[in-house]
N, C-alpha and C. Protein backbone atom coordinates (compact mmCIF):
# COMPACT_ATOMS: atom_id res chain seq x y z
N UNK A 1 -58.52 35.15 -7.11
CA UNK A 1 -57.60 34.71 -8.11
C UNK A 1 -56.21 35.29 -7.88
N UNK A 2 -56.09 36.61 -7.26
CA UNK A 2 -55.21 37.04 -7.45
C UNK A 2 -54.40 36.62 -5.88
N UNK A 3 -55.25 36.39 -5.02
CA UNK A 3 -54.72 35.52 -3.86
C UNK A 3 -54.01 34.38 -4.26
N UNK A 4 -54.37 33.57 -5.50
CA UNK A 4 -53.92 32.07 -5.86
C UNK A 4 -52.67 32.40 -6.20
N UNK A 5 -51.95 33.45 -7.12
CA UNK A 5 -51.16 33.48 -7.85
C UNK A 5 -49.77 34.12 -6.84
N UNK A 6 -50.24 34.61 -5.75
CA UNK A 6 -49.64 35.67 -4.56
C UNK A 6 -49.02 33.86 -4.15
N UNK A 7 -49.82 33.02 -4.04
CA UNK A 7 -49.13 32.18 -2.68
C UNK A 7 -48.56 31.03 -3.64
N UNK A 8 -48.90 30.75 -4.86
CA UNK A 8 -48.20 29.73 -6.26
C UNK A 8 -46.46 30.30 -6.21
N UNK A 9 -46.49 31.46 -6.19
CA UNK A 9 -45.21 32.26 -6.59
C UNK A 9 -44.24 32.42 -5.46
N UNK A 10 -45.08 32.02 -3.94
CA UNK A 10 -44.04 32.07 -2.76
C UNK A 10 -43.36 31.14 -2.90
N UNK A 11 -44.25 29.80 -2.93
CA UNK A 11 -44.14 28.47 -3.23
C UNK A 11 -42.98 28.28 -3.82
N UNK A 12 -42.62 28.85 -5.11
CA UNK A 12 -41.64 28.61 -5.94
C UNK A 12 -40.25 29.27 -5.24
N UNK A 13 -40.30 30.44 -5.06
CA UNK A 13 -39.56 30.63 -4.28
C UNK A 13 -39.20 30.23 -2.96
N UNK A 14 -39.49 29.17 -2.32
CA UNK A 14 -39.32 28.70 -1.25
C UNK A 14 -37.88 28.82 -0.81
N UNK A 15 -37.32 27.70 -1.86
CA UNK A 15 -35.94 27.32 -1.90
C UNK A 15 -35.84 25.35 -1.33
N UNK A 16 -34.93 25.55 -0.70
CA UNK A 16 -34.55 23.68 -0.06
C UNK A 16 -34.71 23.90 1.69
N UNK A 17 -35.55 23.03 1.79
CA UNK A 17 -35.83 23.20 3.60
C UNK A 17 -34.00 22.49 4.25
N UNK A 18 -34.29 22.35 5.53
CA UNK A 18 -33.11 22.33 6.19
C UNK A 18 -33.23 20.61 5.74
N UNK A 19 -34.47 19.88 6.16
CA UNK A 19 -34.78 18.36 6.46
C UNK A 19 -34.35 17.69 5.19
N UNK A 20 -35.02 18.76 4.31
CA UNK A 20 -34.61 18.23 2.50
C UNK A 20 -32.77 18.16 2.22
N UNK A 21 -31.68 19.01 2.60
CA UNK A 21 -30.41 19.03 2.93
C UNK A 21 -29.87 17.69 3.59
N UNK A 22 -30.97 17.70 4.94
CA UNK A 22 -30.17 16.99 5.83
C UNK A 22 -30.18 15.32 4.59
N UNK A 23 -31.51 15.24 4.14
CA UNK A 23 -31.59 13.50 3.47
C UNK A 23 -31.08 13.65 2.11
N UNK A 24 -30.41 14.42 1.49
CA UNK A 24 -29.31 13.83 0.89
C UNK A 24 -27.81 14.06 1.49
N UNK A 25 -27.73 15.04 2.26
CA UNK A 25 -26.22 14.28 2.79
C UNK A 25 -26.60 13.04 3.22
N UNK A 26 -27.08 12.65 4.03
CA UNK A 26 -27.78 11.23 4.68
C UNK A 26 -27.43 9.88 3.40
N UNK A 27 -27.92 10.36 2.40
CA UNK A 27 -27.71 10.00 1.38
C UNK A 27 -26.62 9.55 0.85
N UNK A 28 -25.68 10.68 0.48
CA UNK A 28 -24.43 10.52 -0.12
C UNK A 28 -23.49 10.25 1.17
N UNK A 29 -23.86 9.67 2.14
CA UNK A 29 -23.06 9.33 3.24
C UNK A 29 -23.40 7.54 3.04
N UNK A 30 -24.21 7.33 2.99
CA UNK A 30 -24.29 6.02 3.05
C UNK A 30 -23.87 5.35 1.56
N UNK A 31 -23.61 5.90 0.13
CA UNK A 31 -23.39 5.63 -0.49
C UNK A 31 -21.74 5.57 -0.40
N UNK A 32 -20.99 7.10 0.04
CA UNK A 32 -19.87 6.69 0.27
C UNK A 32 -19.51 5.68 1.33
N UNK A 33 -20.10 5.51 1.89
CA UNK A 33 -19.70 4.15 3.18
C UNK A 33 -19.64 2.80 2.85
N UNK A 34 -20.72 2.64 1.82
CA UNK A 34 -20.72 1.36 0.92
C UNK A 34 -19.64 1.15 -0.53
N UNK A 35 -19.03 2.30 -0.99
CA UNK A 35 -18.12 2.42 -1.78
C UNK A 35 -16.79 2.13 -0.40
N UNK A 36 -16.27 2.40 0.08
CA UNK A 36 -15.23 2.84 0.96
C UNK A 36 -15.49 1.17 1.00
N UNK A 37 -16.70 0.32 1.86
CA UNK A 37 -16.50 -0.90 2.17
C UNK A 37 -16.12 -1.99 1.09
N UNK A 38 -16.38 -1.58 0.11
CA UNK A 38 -16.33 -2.33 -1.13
C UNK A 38 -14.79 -2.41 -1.77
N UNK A 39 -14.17 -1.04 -1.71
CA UNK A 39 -12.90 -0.87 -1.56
C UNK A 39 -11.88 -1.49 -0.83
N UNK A 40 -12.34 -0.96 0.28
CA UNK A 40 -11.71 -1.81 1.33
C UNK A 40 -11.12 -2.96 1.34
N UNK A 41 -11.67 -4.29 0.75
CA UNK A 41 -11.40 -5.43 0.85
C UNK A 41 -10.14 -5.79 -0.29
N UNK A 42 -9.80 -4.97 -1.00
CA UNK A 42 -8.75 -4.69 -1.69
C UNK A 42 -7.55 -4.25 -1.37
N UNK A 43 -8.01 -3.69 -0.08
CA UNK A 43 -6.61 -2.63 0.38
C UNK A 43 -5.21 -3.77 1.09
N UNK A 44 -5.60 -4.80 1.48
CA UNK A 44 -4.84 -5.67 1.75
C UNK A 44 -4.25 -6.32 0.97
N UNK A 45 -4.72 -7.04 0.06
CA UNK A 45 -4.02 -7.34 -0.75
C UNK A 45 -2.96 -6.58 -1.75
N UNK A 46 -3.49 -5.60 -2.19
CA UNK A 46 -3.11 -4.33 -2.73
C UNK A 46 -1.24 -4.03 -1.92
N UNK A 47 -1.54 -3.91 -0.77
CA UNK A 47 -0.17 -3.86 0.01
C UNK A 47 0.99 -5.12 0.26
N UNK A 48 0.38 -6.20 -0.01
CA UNK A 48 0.96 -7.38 -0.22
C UNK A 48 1.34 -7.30 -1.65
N UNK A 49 1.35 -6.93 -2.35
CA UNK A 49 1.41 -6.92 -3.85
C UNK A 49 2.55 -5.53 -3.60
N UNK A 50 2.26 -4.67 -3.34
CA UNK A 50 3.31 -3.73 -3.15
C UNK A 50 4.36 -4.24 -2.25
N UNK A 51 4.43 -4.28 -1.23
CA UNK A 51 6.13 -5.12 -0.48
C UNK A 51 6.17 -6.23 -0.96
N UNK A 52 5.63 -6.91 -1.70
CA UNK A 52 6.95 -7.80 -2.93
C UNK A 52 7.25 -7.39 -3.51
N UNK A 53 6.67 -6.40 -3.95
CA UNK A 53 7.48 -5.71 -5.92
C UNK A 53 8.60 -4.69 -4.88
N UNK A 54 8.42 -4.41 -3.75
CA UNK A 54 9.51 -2.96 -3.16
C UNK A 54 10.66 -4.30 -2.73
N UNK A 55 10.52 -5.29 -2.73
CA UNK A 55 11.23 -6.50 -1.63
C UNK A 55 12.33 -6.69 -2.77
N UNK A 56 11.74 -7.23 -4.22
CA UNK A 56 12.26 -7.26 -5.25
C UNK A 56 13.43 -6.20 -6.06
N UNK A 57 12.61 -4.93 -5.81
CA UNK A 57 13.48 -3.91 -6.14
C UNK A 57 14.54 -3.61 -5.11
N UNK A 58 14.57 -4.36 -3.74
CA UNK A 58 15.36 -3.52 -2.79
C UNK A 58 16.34 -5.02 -3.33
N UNK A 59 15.91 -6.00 -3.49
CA UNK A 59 16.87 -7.34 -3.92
C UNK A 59 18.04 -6.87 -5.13
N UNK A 60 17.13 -6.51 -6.18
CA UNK A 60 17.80 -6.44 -7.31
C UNK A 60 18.96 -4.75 -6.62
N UNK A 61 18.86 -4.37 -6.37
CA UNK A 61 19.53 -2.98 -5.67
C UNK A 61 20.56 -3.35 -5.26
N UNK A 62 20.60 -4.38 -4.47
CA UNK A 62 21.97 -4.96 -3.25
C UNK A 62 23.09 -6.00 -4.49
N UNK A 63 22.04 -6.66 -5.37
CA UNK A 63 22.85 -7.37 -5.99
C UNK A 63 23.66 -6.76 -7.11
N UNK A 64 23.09 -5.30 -7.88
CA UNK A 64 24.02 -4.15 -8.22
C UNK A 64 24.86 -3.43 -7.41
N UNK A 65 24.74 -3.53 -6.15
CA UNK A 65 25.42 -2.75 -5.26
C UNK A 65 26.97 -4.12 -5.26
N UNK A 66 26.75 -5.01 -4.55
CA UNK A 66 27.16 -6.19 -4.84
C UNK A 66 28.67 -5.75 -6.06
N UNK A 67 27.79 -5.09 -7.02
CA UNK A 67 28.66 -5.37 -8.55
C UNK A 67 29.86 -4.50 -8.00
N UNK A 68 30.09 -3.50 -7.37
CA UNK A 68 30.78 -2.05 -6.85
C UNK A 68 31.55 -2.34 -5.54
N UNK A 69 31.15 -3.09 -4.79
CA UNK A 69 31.44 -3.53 -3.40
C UNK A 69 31.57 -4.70 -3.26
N UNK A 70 32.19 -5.19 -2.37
CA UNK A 70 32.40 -6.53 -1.32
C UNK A 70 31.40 -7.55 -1.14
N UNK A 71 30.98 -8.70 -2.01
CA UNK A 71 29.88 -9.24 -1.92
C UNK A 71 29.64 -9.81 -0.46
N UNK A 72 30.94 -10.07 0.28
CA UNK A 72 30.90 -10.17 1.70
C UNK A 72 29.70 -9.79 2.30
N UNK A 73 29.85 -8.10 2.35
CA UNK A 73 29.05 -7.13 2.90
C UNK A 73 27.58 -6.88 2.50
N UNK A 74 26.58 -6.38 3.91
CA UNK A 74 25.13 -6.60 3.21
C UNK A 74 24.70 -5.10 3.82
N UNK A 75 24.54 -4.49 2.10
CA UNK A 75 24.13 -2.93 3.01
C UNK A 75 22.66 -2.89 3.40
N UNK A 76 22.83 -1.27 3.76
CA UNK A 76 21.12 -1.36 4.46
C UNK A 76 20.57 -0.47 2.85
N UNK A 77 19.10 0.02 3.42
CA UNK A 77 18.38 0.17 2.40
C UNK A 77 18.97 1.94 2.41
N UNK A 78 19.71 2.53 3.53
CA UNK A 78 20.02 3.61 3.29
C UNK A 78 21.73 4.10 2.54
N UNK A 79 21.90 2.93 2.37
CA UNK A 79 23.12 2.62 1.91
C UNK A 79 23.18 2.60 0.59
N UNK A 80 21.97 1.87 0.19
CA UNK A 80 21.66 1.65 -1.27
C UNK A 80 21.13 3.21 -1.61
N UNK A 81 20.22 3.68 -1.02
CA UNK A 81 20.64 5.07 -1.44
C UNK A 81 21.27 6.16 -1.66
N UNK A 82 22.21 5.88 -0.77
CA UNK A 82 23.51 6.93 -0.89
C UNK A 82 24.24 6.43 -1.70
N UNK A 83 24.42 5.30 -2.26
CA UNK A 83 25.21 5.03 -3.31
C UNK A 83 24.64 4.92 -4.15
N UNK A 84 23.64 5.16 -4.96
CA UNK A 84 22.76 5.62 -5.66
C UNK A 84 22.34 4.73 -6.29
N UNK A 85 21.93 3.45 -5.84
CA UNK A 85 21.70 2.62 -6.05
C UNK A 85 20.41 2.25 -6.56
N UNK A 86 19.75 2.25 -5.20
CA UNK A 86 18.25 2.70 -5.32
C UNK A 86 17.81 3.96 -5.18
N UNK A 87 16.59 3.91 -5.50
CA UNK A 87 15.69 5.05 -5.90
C UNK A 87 15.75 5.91 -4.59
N UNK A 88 15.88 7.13 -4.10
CA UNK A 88 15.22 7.71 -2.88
C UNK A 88 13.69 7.25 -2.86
N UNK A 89 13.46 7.66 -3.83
CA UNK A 89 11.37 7.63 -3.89
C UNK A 89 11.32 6.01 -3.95
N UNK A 90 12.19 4.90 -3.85
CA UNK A 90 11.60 3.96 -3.28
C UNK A 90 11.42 3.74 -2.20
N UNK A 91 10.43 2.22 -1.47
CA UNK A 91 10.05 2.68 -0.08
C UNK A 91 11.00 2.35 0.42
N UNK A 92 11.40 3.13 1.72
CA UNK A 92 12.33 2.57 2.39
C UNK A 92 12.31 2.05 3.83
N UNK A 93 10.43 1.87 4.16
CA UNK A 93 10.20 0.87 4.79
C UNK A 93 8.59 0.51 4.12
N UNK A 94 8.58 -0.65 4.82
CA UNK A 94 6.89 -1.62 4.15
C UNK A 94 5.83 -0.93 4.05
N UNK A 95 5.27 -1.28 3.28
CA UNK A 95 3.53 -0.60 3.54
C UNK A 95 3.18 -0.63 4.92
N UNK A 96 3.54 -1.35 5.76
CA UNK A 96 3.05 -1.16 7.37
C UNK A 96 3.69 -0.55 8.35
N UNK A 97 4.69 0.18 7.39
CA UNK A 97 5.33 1.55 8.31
C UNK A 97 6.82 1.05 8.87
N UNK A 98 7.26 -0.19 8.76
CA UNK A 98 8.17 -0.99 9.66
C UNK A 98 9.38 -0.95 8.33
N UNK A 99 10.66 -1.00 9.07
CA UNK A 99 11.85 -0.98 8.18
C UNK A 99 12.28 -2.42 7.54
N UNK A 100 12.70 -2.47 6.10
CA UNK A 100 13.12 -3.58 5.66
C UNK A 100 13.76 -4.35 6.81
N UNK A 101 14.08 -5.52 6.59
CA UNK A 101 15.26 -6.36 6.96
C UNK A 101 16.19 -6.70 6.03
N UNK A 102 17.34 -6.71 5.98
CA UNK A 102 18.42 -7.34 4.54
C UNK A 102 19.27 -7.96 5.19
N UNK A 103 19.37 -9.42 4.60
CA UNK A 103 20.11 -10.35 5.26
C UNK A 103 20.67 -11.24 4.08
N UNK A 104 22.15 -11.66 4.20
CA UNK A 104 22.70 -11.82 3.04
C UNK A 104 23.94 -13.05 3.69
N UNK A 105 23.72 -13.89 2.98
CA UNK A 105 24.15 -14.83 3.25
C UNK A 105 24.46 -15.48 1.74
N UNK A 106 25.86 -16.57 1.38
CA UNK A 106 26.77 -17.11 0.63
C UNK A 106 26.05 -16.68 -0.85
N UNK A 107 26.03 -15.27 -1.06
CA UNK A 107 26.31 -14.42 -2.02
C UNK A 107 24.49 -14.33 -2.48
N UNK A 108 23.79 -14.54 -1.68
CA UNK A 108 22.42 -14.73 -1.69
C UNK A 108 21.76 -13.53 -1.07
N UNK A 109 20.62 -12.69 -1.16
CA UNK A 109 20.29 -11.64 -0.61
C UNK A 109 18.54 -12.33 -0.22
N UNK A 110 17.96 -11.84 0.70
CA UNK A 110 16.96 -12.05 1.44
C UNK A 110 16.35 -11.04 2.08
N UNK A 111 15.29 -10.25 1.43
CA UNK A 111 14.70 -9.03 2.27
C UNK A 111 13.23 -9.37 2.92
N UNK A 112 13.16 -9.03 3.94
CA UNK A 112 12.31 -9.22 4.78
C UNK A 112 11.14 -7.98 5.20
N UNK A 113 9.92 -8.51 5.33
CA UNK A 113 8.74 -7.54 6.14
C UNK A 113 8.12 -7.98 7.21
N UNK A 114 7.72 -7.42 7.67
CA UNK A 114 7.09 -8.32 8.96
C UNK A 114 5.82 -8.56 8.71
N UNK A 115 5.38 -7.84 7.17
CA UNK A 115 3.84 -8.03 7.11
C UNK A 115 2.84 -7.34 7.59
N UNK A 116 1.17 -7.94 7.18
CA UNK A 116 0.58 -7.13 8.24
C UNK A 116 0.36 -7.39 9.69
N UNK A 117 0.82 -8.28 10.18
CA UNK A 117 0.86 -8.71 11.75
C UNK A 117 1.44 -7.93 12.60
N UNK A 118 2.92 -7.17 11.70
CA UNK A 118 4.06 -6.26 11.90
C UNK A 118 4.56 -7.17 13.11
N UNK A 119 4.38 -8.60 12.95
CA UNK A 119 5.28 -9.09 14.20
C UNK A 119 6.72 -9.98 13.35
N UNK A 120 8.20 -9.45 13.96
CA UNK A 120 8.96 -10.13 13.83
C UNK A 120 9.49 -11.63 13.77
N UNK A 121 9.20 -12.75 12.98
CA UNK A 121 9.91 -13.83 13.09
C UNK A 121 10.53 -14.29 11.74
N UNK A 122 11.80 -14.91 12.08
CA UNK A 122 12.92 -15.11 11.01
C UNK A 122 12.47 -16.66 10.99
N UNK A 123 12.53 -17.46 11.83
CA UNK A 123 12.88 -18.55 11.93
C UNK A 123 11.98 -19.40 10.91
N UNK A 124 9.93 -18.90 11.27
CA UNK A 124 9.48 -19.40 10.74
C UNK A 124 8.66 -18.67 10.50
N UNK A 125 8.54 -17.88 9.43
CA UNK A 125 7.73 -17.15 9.03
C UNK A 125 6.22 -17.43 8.90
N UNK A 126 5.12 -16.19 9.65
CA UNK A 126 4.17 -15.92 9.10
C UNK A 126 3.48 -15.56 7.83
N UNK A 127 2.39 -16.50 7.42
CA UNK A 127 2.08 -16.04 5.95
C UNK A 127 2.09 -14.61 5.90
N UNK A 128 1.57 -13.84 6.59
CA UNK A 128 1.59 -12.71 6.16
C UNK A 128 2.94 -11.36 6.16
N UNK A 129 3.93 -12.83 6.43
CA UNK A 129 5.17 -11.95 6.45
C UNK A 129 5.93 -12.00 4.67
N UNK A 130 6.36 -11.22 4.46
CA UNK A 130 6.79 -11.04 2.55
C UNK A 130 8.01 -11.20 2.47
N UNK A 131 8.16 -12.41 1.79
CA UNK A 131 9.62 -12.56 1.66
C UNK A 131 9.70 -12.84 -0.09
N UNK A 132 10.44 -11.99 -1.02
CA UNK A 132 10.49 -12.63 -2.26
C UNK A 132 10.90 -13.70 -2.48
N UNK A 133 10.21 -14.59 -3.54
CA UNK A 133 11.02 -15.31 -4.24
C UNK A 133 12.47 -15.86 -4.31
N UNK A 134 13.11 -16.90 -4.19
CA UNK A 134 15.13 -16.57 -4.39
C UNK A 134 14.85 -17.17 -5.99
N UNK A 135 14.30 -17.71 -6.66
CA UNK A 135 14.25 -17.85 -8.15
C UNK A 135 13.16 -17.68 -8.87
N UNK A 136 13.33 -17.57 -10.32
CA UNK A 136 12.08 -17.43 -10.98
C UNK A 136 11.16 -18.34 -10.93
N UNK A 137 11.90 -19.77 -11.04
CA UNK A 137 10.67 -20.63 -11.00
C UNK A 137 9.64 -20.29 -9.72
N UNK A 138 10.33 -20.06 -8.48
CA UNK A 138 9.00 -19.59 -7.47
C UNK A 138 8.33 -18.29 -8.02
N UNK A 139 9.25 -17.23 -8.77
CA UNK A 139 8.10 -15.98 -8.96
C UNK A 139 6.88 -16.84 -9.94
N UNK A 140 7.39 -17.24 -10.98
CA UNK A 140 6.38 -17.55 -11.95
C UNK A 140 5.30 -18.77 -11.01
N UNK A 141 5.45 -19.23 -10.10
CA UNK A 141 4.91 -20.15 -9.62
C UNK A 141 3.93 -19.29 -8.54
N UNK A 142 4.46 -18.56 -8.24
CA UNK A 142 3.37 -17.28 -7.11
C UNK A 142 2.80 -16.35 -7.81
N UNK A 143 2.87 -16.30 -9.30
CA UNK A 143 2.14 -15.37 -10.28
C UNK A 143 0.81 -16.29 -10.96
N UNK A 144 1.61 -17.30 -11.09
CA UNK A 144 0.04 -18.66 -12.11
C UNK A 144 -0.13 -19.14 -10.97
């Protein structure tokens, strides 16, 4: 009897084997992998949604800048910051790491990304290149 109670009580004290460790990290690895993938499919769009709203804010920036300066003239996005125009803590290049474009033509402003392709074309843009809106009727028309 007193043998039973000697080896009940090791028992308890065992603790967690190494194998028992290894299958729940195992575990919480495959759960985060399936969260992360699930996520994931968001993250694109998510950044398309951000360089229009930064495209917008760098628009509305030039056309206050505009109010102070030479509508002639088309500053850059570091320009708009030093004249305190825009935000420092806005971006001052795309979610894909690449620098605005600002191009300004008969009192009209046009900011450019290259997207996620990060390939350059003006002429005829790639869908996945971000160009805002020039009026509301297109914002409200790319929102419904």
């Amino acid at each position: 009897m007193t043998r039973n109670r000697h080896c009940s009580s090791k028992r308890r004290r065992r603790g967690v084997t190494l194998v028992e460790v290894l299958i729940v990290v195992a575990i919480i690895a495959l759960v985060s992998a399936g969260v992360a993938l699930a996520a994931f499919k968001f993250w694109g769009p998510s950044q398309d949604k951000s360089a229009a709203s930064n495209a917008r804010a760098i628009r509305g920036a030039v056309k206050a800048w505009w109010m102070e300066h030479d509508p002639s003239l088309c500053p850059s996005v570091q320009e708009l910051v030093a004249d305190q125009v825009l935000d420092k803590d806005n971006a001052s290049k795309d979610p894909w790491g690449k620098p605005w474009r600002i191009e300004c033509a008969d009192s009209d402003v046009t900011i450019y990304s290259d997207g996620r392709d990060r390939i350059a074309e003006r002429r005829h843009p790639y869908p996945t290149d971000v160009t805002p809106p020039s009026t509301q009727r297109e914002v409200l028309s790319e929102i419904g």
